[in-house]
Protein backbone atom coordinates (compact mmCIF):
# COMPACT_ATOMS: atom_id res chain seq x y z
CA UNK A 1 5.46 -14.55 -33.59
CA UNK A 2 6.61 -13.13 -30.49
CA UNK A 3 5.40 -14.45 -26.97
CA UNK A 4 5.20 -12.41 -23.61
CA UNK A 5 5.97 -15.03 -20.80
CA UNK A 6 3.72 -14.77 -18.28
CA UNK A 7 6.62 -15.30 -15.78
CA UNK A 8 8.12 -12.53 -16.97
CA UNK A 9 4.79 -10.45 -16.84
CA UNK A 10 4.36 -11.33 -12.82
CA UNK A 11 8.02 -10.16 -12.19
CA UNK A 12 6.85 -6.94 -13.96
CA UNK A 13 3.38 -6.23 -11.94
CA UNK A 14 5.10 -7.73 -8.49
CA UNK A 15 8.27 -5.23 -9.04
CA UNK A 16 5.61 -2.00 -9.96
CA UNK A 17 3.80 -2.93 -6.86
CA UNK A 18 6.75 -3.23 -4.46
CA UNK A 19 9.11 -0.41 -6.23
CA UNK A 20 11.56 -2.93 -5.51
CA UNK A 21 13.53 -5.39 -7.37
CA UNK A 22 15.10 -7.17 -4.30
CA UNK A 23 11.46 -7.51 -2.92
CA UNK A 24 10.03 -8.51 -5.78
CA UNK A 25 12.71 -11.11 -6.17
CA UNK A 26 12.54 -12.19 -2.46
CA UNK A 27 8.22 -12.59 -3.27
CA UNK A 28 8.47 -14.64 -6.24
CA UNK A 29 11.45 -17.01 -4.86
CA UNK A 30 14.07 -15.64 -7.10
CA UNK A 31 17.16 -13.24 -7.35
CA UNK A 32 17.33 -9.69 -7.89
CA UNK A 33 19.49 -9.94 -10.57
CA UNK A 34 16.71 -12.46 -12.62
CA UNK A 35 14.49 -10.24 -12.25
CA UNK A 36 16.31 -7.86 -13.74
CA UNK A 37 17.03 -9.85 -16.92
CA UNK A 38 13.30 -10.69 -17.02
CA UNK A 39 12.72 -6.83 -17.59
CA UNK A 40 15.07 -6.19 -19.50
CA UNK A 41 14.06 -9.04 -21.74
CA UNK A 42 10.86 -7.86 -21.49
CA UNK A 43 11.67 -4.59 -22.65
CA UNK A 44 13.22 -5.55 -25.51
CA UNK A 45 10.43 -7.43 -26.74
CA UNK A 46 7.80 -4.42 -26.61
CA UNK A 47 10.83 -1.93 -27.55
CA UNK A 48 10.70 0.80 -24.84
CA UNK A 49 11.29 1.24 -21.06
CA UNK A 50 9.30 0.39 -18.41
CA UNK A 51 10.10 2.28 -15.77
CA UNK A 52 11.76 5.84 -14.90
CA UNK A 53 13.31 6.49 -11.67
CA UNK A 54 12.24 9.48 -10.17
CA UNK A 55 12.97 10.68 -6.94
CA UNK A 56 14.03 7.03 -4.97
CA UNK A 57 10.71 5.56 -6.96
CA UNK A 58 9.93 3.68 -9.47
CA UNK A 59 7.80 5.77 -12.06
CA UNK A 60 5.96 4.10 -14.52
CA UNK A 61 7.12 5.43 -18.09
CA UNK A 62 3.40 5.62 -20.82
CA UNK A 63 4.19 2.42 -21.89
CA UNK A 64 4.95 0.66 -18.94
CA UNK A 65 1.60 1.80 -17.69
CA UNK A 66 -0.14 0.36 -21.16
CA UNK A 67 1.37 -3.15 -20.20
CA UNK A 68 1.09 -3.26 -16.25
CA UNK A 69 -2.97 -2.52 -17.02
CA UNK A 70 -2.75 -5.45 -20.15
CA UNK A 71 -0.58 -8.06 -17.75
CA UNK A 72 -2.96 -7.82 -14.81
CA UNK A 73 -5.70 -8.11 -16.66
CA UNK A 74 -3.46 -11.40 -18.40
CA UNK A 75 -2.50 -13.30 -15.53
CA UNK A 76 -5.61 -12.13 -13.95
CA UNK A 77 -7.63 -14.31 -16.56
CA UNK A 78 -4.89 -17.05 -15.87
CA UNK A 79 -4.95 -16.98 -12.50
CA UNK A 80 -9.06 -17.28 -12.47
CA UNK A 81 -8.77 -19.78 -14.96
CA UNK A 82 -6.52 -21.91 -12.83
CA UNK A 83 -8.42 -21.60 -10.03
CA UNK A 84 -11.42 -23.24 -11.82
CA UNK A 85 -9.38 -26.60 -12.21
CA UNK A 86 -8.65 -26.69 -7.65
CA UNK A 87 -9.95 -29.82 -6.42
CA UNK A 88 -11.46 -28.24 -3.25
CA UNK A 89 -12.08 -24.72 -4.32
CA UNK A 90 -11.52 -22.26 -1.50
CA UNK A 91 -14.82 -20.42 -0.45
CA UNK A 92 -16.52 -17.97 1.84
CA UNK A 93 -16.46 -14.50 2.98
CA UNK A 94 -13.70 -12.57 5.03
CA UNK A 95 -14.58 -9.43 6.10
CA UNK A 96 -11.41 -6.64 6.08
CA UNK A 97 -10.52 -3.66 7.54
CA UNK A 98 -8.42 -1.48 6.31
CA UNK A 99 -6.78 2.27 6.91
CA UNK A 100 -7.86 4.43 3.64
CA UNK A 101 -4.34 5.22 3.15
CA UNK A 102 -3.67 0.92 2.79
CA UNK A 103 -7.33 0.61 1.08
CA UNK A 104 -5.63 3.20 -1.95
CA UNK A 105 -2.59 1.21 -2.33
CA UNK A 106 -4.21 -2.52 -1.71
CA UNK A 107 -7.44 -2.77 -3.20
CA UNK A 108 -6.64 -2.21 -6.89
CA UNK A 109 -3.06 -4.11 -6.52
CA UNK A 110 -2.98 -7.17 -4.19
CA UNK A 111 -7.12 -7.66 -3.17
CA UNK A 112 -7.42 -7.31 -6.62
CA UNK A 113 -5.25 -9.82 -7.45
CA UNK A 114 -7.07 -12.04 -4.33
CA UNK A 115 -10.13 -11.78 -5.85
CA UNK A 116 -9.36 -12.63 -9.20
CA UNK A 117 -7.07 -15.60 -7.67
CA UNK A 118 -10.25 -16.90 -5.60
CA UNK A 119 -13.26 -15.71 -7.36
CA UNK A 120 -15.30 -17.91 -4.87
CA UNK A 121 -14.33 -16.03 -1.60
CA UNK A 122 -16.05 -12.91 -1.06
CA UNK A 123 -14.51 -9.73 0.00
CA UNK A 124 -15.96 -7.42 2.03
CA UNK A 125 -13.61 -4.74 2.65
CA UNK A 126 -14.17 -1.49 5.04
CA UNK A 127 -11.55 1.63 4.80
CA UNK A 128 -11.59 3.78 8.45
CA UNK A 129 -8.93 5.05 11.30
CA UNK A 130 -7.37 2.33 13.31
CA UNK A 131 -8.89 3.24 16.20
CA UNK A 132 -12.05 2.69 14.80
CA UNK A 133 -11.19 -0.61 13.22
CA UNK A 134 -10.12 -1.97 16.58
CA UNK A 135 -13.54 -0.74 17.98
CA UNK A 136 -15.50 -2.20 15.23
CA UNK A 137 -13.50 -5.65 15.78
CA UNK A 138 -13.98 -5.26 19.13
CA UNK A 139 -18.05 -5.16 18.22
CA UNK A 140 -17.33 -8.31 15.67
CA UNK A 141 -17.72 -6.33 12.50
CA UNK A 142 -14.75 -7.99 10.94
CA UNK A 143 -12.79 -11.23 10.45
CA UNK A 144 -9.38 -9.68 9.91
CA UNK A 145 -7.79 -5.94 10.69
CA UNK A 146 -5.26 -4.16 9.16
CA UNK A 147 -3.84 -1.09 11.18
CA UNK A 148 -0.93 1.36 12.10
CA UNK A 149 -0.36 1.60 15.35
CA UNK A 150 2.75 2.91 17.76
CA UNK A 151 2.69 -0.01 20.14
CA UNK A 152 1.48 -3.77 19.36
CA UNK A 153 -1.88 -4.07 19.56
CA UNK A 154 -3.17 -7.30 21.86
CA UNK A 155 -3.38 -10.38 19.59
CA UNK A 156 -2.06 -8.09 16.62
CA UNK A 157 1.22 -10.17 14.92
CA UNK A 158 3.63 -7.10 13.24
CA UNK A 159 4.27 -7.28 9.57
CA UNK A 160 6.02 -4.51 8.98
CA UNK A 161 8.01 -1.64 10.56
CA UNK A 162 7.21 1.50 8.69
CA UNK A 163 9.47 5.01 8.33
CA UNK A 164 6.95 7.91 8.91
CA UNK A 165 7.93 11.02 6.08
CA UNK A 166 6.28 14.14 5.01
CA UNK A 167 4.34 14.03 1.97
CA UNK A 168 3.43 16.79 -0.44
CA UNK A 169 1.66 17.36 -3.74
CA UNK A 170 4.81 18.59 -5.80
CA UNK A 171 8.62 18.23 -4.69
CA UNK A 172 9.29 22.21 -4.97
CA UNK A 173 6.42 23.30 -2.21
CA UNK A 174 7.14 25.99 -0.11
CA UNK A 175 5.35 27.66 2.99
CA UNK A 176 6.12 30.66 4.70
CA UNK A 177 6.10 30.97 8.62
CA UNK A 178 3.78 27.87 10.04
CA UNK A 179 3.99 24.78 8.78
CA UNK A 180 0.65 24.43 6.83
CA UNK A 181 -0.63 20.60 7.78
CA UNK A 182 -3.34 18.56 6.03
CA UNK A 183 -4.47 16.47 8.40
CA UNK A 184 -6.56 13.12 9.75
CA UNK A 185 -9.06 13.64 12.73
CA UNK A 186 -8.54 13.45 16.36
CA UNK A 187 -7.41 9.86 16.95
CA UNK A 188 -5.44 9.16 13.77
CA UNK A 189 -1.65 8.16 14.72
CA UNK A 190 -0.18 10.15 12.05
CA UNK A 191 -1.91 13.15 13.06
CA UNK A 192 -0.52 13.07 16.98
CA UNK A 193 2.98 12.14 15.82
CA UNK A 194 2.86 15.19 13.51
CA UNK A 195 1.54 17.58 16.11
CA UNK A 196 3.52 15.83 18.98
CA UNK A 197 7.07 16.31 16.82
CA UNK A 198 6.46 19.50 16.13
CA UNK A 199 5.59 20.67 19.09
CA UNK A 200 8.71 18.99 20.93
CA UNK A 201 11.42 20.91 18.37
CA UNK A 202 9.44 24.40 18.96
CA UNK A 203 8.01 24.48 15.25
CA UNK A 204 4.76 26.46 14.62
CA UNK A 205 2.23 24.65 12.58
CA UNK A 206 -1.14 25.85 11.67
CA UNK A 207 -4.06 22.63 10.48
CA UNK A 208 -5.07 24.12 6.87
CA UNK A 209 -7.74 20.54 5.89
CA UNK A 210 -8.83 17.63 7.68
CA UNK A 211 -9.90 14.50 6.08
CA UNK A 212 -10.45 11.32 6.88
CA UNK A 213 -10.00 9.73 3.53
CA UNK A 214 -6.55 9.61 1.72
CA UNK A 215 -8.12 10.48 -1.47
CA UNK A 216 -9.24 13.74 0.06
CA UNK A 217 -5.89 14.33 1.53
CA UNK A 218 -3.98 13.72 -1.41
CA UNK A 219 -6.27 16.90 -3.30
CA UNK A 220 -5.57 18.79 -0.90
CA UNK A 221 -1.91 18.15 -1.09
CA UNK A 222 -1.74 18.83 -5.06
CA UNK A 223 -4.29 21.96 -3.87
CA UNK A 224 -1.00 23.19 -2.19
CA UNK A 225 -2.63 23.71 0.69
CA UNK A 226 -0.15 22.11 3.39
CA UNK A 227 2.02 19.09 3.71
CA UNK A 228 0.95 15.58 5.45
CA UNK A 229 2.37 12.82 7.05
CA UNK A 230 2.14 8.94 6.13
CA UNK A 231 4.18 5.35 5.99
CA UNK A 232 6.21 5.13 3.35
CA UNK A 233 4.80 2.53 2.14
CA UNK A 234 1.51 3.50 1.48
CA UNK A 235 2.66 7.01 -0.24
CA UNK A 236 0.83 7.00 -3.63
CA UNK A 237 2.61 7.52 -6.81
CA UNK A 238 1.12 10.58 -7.26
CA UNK A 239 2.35 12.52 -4.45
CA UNK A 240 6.04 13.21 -3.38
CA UNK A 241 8.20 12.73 -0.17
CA UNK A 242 9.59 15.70 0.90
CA UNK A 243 12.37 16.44 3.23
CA UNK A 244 13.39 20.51 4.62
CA UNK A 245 15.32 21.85 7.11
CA UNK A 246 12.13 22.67 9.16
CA UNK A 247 10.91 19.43 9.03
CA UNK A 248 12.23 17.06 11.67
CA UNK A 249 12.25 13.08 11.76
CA UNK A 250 8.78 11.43 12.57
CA UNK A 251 10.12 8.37 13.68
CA UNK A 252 8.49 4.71 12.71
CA UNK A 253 4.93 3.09 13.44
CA UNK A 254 3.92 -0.19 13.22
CA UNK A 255 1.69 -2.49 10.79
CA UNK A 256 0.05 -5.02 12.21
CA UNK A 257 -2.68 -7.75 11.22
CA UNK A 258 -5.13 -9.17 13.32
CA UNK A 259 -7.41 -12.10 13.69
CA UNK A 260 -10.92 -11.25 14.46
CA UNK A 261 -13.06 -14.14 13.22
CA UNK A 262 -14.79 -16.35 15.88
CA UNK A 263 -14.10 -19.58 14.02
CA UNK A 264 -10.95 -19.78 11.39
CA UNK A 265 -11.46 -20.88 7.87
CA UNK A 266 -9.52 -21.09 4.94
CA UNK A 267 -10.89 -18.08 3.25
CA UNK A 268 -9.49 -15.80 6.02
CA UNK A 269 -6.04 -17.56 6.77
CA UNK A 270 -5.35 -17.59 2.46
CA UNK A 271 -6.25 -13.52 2.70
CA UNK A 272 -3.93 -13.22 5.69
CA UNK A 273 -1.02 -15.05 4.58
CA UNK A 274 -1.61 -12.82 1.16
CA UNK A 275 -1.47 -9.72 3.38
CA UNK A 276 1.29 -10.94 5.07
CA UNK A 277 2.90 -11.79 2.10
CA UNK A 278 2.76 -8.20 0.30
CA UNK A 279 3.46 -5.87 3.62
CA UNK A 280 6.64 -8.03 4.69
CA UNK A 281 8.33 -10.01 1.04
């Protein structure tokens, strides 16, 4: 009978994830090139690939996506199961905030795997601009803050420098005249970059949506009704960076985590070090 190694499943999800191998080696504490092997061993047990590379990306092939959902909901069960057997349990509630565009990409992949890790802390997440994070921390409406921001925040510790890139719904979309721009609201980062950028190299742009939420944004964008910009890192695998010759260089932004809570406790530090731990392997 043939056994699935639930090493080898965890190199699978944490690679998926990160779209890298290096990372994913560099997270777990091992080499790129054994991670490798542990796919590849891994394919050959189930018989087809896992993965198609598309574009600089890592696409999940219909099988691949049949085992990621089976293996998280595998070492999810493990993981829980372990966590039963901890001497002093880790307990409490952390309350997060979170840009949507971070809230798409973390909650069903690393708070997920939080929550199933420590089923005795309780999350309570909250997805909004930065700006508005920072003024709801500033209020005490959260415990720890995720945001993107141009310059360090005070008390904010940087996790990771991100590339800014233009993002559509399809890799062949074209536009005519003004660049058609789906679009935050006043006070989102990625919207003044945009704006500011294309203002300084003389391009016309016209706003065609505005939308807070990155689920909105992202129907727009397969809507074809304008391009956006985002981090790299929190592109979803449904939508496709672009590059054209009318579109110059954003530049980078900053991801940064901050401490909110009056009084530390485990619960938080254990969801910031996991935070830490998937923005910056």
């Amino acid at each position: 009978m043939k056994h699935l190694s639930l090493e080898s499943l965890r190199a699978y999800i944490t690679v998926a994830d990160l779209q890298s191998f290096t990372q994913a080696g560099e997270r777990l504490g091992r080499s790129q090139p054994a991670i490798s092997l542990q796919l590849k061993r891994l394919e050959e047990q189930i018989d087809a690939s896992l993965f198609d590379r598309q574009g600089g990306k890592l696409k999940l092939t219909a099988a691949g996506q049949e085992l990621y959902q089976g293996a998280r909901a595998l070492l999810a069960a493990h993981d829980q199961l372990l966590a039963k057997f901890e001497k002093t349990p880790i307990s409490g509630q952390v309350r997060l905030g979170i840009p949507s565009e971070f809230a798409t990409a973390l909650l069903p992949r690393i708070l997920g795997q939080f929550a199933t890790s420590y089923p005795q802390i309780t999350l309570e997440v909250t997805s909004a601009l930065s700006r508005d994070l920072r003024l709801g921390a500033s209020r005490g409406q959260f415990d720890i803050i995720l945001t993107v921001a141009e310059q360090a925040p005070p008390t904010a510790v940087q996790v990771k420098e991100d590339q800014l890139v233009w993002v559509a719904g399809r890799s062949d979309f074209q536009w005519q005249g003004a660049v058609p721009l789906v679009l935050a609201a006043e006070g989102c980062i990625y919207r003044r970059r945009t704006l500011q950028t294309l203002k300084q190299v003389g391009r016309p742009s016209r706003i065609t949506y505005t939308n807070n939420d990155l689920t909105g944004i992202s129907s727009a964008l397969k809507s074809d009704l304008g391009i956006t910009a985002l981090a790299r890192s929190s592109v979803p695998q449904d939508l496709v960076e672009i590059r054209h010759p009318d579109l110059p260089m954003l530049g980078s932004v900053g991801i940064y985590l901050e401490r909110h809570q009056q009084q530390p406790n485990d619960a938080s530090e254990h969801l910031l070090d996991y935070l830490s731990g998937y923005l910056n392997p």
